[in-house]
Protein backbone atom coordinates (compact mmCIF):
# COMPACT_ATOMS: atom_id res chain seq x y z
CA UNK A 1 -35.70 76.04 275.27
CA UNK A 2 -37.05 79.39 273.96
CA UNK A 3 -38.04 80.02 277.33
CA UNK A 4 -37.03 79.31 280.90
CA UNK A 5 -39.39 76.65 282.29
CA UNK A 6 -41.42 77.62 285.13
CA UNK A 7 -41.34 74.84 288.26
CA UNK A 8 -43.95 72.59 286.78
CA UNK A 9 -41.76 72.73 283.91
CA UNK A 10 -38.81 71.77 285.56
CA UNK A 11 -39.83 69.03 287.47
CA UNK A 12 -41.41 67.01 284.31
CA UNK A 13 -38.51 67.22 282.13
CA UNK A 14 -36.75 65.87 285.23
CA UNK A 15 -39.68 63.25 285.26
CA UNK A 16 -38.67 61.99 281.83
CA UNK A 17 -35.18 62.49 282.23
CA UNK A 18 -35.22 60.28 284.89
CA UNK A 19 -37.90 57.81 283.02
CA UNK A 20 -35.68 57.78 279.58
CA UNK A 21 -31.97 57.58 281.58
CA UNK A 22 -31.91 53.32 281.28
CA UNK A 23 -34.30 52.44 279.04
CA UNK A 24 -32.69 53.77 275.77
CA UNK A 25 -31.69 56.38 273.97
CA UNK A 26 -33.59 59.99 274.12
CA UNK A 27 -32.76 63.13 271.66
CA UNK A 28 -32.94 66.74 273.28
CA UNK A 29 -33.03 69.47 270.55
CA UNK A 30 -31.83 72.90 271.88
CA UNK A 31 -31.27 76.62 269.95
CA UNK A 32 -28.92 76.67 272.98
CA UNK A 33 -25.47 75.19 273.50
CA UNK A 34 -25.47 72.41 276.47
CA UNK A 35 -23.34 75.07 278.53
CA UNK A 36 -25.77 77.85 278.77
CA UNK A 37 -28.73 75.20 279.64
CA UNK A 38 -28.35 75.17 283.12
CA UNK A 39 -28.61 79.01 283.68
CA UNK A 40 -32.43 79.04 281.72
CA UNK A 41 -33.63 76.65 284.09
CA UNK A 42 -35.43 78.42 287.26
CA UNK A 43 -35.07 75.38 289.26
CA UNK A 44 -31.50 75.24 289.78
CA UNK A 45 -31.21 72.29 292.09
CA UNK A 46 -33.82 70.46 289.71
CA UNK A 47 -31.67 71.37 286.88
CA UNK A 48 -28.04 70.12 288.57
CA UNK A 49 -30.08 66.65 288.44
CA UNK A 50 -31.50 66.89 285.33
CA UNK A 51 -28.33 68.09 283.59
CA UNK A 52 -26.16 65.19 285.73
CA UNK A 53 -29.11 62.86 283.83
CA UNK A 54 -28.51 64.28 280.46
CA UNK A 55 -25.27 65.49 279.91
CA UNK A 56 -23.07 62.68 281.65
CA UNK A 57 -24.12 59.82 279.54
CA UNK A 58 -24.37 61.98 275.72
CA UNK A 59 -23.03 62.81 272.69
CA UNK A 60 -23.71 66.08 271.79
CA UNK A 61 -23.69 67.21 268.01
CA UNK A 62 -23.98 70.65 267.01
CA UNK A 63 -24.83 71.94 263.96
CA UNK A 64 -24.06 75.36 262.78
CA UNK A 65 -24.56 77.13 259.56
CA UNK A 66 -27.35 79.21 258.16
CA UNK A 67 -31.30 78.69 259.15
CA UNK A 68 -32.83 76.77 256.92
CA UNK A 69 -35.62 78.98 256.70
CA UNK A 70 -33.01 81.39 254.92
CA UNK A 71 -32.24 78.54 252.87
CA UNK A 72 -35.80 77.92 251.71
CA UNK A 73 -37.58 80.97 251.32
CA UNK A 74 -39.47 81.40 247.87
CA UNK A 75 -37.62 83.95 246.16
CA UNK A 76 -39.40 87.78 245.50
């Protein structure tokens, strides 16, 4: 999330949260660690069930390293 989501926001990633949580697997892609996730999200009750939705049943994988944009800009 780049930026906190509003309400609206909120309560549709909840939506599909909820949608995706028995009917297979779902990928969330994040510039932010799973711990700080909860504190960009406005809703804070709507994003204790969201985050009980997401982060119970994952594996989380986190990639470090240098941008990739770094990596493949033309060279001057």
């Amino acid at each position: 999330m780049l930026s906190q989501p509003g309400a609206e926001g909120s309560h549709r990633l909840l939506e599909i949260a909820e949608k995706r949580s028995f009917s297979g697997s779902t990928i969330y892609c994040s510039q932010l660690p799973p711990d700080q996730w909860h504190q960009r999200i406005q809703e804070k009750i709507v994003a204790d069930a969201l985050l009980d939705r997401i982060v119970n049943r994952s594996v989380v994988i986190q990639i470090g390293g240098d941008s990739m944009r770094k990596r493949n800009r033309p060279a001057q």
